[in-house]
Protein backbone atom coordinates (compact mmCIF):
# COMPACT_ATOMS: atom_id res chain seq x y z
CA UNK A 1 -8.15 -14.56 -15.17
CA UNK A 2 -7.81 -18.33 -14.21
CA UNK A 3 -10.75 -18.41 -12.11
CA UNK A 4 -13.75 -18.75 -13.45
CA UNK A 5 -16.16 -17.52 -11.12
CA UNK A 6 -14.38 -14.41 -9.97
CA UNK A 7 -13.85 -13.96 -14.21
CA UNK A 8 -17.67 -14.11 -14.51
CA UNK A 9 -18.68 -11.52 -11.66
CA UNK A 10 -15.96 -9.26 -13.07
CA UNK A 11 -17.46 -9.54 -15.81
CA UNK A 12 -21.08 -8.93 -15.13
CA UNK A 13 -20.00 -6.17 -12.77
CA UNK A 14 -18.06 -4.66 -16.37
CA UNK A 15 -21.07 -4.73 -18.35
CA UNK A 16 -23.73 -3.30 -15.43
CA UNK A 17 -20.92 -0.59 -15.18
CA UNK A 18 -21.13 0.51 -18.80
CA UNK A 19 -24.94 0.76 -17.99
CA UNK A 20 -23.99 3.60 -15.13
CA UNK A 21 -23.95 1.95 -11.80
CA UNK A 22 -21.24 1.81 -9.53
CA UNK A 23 -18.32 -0.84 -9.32
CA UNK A 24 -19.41 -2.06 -5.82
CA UNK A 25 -22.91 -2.81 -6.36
CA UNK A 26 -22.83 -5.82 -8.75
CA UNK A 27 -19.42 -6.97 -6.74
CA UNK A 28 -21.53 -6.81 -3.37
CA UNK A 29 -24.96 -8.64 -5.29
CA UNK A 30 -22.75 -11.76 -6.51
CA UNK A 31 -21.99 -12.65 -2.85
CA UNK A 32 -18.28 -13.84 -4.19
CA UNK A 33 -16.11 -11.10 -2.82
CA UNK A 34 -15.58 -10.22 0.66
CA UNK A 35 -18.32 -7.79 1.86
CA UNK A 36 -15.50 -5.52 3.25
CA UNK A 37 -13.57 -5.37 0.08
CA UNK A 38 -16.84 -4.45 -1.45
CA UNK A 39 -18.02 -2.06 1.43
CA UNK A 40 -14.31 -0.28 1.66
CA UNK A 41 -14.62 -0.24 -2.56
CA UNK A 42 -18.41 1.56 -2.28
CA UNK A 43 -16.75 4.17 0.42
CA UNK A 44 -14.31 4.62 -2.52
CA UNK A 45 -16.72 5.58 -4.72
CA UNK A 46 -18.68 7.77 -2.47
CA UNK A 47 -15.30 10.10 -1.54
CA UNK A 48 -13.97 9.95 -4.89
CA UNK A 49 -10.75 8.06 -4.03
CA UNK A 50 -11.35 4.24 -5.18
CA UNK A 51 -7.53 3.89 -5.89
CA UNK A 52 -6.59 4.63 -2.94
CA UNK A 53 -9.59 2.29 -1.43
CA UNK A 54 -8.31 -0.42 -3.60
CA UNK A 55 -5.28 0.03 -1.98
CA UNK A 56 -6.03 0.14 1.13
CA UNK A 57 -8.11 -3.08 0.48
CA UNK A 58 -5.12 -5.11 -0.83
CA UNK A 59 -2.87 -3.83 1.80
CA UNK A 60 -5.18 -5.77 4.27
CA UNK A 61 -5.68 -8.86 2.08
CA UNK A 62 -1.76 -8.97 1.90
CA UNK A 63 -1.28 -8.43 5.12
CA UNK A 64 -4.10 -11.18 6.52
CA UNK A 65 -2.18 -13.71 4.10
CA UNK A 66 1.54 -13.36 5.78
CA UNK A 67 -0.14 -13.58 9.01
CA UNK A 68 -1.51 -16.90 8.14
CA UNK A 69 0.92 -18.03 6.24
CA UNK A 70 3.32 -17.73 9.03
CA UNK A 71 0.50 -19.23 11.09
CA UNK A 72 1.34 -21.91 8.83
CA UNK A 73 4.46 -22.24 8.96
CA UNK A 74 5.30 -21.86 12.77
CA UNK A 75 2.34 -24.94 13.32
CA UNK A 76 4.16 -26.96 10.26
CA UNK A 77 7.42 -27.37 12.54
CA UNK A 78 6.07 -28.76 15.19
CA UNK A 79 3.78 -31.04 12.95
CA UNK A 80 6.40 -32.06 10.86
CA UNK A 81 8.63 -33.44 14.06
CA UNK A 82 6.08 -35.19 15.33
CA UNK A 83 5.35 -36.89 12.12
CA UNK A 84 8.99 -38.29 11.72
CA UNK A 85 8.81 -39.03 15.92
CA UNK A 86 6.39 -41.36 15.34
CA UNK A 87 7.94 -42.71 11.93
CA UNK A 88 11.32 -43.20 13.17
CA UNK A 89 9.64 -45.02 16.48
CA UNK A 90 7.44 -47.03 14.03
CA UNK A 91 11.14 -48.41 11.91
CA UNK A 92 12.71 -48.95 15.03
CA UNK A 93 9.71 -51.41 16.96
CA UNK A 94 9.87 -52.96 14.03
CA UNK A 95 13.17 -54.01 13.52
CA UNK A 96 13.37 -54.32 17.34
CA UNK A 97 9.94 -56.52 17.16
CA UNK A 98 12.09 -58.53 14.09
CA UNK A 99 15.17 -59.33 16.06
CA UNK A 100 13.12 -60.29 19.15
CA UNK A 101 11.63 -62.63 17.44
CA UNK A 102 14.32 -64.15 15.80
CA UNK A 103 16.27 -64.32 18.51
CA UNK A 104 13.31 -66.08 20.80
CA UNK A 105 12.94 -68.80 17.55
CA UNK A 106 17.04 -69.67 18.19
CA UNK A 107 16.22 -70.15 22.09
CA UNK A 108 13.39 -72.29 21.63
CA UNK A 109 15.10 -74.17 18.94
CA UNK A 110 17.99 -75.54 21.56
């Protein structure tokens, strides 16, 4: 596992496991997973069916992250135009600034 931290609890919750408590317990002590995941996991246990608690548990994760994600990605739009707006105003003051200037040099010069 690439993270550390979750690698650690997982693995502290493996060894207290061995020792005969359940799989929520140590998860819900470390304060690093959700307390739902670890309250929907410990109702798991209790009825016997911590597959299918798991998998209800991931369902929701996976369905929380398209939400956001397309969260995201409907605010990015908007965001994004409004970036290049204000870029493509900021290029053309400048060159208009630029050519005013050069242009009010040539009168004052006659």
């Amino acid at each position: 596992m690439s993270n550390v931290v979750v690698a650690d609890e997982i693995r502290n919750a493996r060894d207290l496991v061995t020792d005969g408590t359940t799989i929520s317990g140590p998860l819900a002590q470390g304060k690093v997973f959700p307390r739902m995941m670890t309250d929907m996991l410990a109702i798991g246990e209790q009825t016997g069916n911590v597959s299918g608690a798991l998998t209800h548990v991931a369902n929701r994760y996976e369905h929380e992250l398209n939400r956001s994600v397309k969260i995201f990605t409907t605010a990015l739009e908007p965001i994004l135009i409004l970036v290049m707006a204000v870029l493509v105003g900021f290029v053309a003051v400048s060159i208009l600034s630029a050519v005013f200037s050069m242009t009010s040099g040539l009168d004052a010069g006659t």
